[in-house]
C-alpha atoms as a PDB file:
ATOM      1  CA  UNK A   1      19.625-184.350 126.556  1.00  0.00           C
ATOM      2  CA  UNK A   2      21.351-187.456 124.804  1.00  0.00           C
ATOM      3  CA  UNK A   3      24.992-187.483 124.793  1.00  0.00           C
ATOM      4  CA  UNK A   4      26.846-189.350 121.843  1.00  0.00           C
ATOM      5  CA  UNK A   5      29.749-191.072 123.149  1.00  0.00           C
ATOM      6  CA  UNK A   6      32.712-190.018 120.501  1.00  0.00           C
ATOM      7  CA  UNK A   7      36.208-191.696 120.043  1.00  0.00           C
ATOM      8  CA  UNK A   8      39.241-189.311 119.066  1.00  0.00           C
ATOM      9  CA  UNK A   9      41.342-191.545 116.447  1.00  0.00           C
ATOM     10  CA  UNK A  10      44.632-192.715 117.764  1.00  0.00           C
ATOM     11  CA  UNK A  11      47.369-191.845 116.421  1.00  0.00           C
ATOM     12  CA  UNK A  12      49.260-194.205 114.207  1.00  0.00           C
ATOM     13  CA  UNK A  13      52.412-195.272 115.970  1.00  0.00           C
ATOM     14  CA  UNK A  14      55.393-196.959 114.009  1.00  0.00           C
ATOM     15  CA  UNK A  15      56.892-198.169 117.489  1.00  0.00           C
ATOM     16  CA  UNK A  16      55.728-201.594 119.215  1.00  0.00           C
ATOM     17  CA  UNK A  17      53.313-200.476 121.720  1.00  0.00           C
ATOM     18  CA  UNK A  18      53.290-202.284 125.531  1.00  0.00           C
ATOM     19  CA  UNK A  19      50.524-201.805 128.086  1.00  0.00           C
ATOM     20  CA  UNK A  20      50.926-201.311 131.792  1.00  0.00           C
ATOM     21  CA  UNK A  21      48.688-201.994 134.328  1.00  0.00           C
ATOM     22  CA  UNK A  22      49.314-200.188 137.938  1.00  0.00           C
ATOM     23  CA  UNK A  23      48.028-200.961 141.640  1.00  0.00           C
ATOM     24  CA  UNK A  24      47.921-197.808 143.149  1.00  0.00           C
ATOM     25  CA  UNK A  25      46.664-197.224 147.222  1.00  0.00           C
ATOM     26  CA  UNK A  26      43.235-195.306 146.732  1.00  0.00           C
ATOM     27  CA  UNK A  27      45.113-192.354 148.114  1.00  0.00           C
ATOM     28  CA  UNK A  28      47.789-192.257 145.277  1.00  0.00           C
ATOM     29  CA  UNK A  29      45.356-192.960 143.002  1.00  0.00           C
ATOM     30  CA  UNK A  30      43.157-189.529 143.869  1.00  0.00           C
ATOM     31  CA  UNK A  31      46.248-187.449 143.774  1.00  0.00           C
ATOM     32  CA  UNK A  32      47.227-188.698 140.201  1.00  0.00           C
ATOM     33  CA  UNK A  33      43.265-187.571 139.756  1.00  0.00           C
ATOM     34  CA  UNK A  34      43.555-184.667 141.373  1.00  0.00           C
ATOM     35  CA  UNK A  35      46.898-183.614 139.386  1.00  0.00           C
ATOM     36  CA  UNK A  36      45.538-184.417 136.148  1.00  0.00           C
ATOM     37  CA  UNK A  37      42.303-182.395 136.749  1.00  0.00           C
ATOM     38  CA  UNK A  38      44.724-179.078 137.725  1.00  0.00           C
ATOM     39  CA  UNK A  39      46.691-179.667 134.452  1.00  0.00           C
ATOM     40  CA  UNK A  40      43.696-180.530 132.373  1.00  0.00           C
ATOM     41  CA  UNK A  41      45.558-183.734 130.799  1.00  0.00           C
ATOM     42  CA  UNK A  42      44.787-187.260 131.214  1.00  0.00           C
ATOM     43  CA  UNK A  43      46.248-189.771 133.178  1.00  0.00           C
ATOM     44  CA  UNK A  44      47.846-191.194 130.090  1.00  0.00           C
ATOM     45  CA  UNK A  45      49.254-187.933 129.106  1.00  0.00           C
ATOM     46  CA  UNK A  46      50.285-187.062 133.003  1.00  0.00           C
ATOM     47  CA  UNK A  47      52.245-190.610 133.365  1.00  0.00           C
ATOM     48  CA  UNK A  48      53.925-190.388 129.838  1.00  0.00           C
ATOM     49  CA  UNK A  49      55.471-187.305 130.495  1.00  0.00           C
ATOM     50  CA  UNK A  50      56.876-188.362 133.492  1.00  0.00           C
ATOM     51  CA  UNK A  51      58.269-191.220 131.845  1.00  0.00           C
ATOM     52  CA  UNK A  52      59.503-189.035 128.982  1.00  0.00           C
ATOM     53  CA  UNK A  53      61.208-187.174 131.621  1.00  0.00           C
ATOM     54  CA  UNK A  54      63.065-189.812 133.285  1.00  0.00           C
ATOM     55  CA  UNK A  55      64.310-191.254 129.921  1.00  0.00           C
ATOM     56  CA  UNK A  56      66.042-187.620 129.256  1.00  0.00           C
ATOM     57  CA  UNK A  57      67.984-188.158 132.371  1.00  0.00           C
END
């Protein structure tokens, strides 16, 4: 079986994007992993809506 390796378009953003990069302890890291398997949502989506959160504060 040969698996095709398929890219979902981004969505076209307006707003000046930044990248993050985050050291995590490996222990951290595997609950973030084991979180985002639960909810079925990336890491991406799981850390956005955190942030989304904290901005609405």
């Amino acid at each position: 079986m040969k698996f095709i390796d398929v890219k979902m378009p981004r969505k076209v953003s307006t707003k000046p994007i930044k990248q993050l990069l985050v050291e995590l302890p490996v222990s951290e890291y595997q609950a973030l992993e084991e979180y985002c398997l639960k909810r079925q949502e990336t890491k991406r989506q799981v850390i956005r809506s955190l942030l989304r959160q904290l901005s609405s504060q």
